[in-house]
Protein backbone atom coordinates (compact mmCIF):
# COMPACT_ATOMS: atom_id res chain seq x y z
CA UNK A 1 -22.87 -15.21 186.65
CA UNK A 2 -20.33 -14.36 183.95
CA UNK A 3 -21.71 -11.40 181.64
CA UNK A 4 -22.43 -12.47 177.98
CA UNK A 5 -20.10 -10.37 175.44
CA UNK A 6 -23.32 -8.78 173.55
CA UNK A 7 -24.45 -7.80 176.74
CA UNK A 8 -21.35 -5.92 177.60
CA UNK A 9 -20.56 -3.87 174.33
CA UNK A 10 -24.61 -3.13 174.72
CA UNK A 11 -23.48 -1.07 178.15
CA UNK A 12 -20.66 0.23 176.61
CA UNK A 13 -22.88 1.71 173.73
CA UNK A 14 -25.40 3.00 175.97
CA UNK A 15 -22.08 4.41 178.46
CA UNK A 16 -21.00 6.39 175.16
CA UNK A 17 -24.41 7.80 174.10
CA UNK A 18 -25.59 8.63 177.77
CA UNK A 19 -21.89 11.26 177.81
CA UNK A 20 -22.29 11.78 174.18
CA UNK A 21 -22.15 15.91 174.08
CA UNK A 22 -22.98 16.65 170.45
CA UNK A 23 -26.56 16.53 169.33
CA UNK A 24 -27.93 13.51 168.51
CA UNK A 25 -30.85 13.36 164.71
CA UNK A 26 -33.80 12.76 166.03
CA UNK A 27 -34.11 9.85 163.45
CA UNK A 28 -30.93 8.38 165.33
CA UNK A 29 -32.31 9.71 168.89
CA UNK A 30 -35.84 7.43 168.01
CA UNK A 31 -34.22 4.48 166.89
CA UNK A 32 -31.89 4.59 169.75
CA UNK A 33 -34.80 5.11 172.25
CA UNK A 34 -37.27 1.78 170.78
CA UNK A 35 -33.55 -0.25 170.46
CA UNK A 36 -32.92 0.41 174.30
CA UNK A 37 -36.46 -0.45 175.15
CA UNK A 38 -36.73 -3.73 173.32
CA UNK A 39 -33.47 -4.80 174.76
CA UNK A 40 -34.63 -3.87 178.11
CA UNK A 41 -38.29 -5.52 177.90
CA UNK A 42 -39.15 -2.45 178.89
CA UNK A 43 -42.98 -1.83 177.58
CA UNK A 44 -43.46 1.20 179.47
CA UNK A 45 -45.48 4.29 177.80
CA UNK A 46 -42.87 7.34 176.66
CA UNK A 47 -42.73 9.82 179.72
CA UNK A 48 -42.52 13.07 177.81
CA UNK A 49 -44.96 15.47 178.58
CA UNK A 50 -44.59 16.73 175.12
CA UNK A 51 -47.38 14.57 173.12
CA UNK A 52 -45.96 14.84 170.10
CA UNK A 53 -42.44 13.50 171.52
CA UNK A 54 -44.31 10.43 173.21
CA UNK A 55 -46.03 10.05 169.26
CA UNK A 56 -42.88 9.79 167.92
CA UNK A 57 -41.27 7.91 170.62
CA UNK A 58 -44.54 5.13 170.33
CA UNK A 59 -44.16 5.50 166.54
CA UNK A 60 -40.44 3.82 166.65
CA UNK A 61 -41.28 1.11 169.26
CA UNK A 62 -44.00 0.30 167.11
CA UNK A 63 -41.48 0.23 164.30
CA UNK A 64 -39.61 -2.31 165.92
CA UNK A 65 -42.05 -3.89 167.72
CA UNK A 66 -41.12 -7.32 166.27
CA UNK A 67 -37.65 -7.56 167.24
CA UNK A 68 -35.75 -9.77 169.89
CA UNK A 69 -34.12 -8.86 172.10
CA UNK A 70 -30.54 -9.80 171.54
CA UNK A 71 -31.25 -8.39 167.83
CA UNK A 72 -32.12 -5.18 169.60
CA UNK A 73 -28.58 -5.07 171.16
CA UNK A 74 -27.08 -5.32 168.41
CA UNK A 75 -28.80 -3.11 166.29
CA UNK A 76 -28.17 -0.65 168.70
CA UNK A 77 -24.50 -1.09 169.41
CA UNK A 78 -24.66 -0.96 165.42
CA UNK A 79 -26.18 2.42 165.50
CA UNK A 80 -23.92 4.11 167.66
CA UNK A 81 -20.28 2.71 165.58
CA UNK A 82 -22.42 3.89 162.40
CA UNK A 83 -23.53 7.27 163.16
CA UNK A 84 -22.04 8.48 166.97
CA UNK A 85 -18.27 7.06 166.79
């Protein structure tokens, strides 16, 4: 089965970020994190054992907690032209 375009430039974003060497705002970081989530169906409580990471982490899923997840793909290929290229 042929990959869908969206779902391509959505690896390629997350390729870049994942060998991205400068630091990352935490503001970007967050809505990176909830983005990659949503577009992965991926529910799953934040695994830092810093509580006040996994607040903030819950805190931006629950931001974006009504999204699709196509829109989440693009908001997060989006994201990384805007602020990481």
């Amino acid at each position: 089965m042929k990959k869908k375009k969206s779902h391509i430039k959505f690896e390629e974003a997350v390729t870049y970020v994942n060998s991205y060497t400068e630091p990352i705002p935490a503001d970007v970081l967050l809505k990176l994190y909830a983005y990659y989530k949503i577009a992965n169906s991926n529910f799953d409580n934040p695994g830092s054992k810093t509580p006040l990471i996994n607040a903030f982490k819950a805190n931006a899923l629950f931001q974006a907690k009504n999204m699709k997840k196509k829109e989440a793909m693009k908001f997060y290929i989006e994201l990384v032209s805007k602020e990481l290229k």
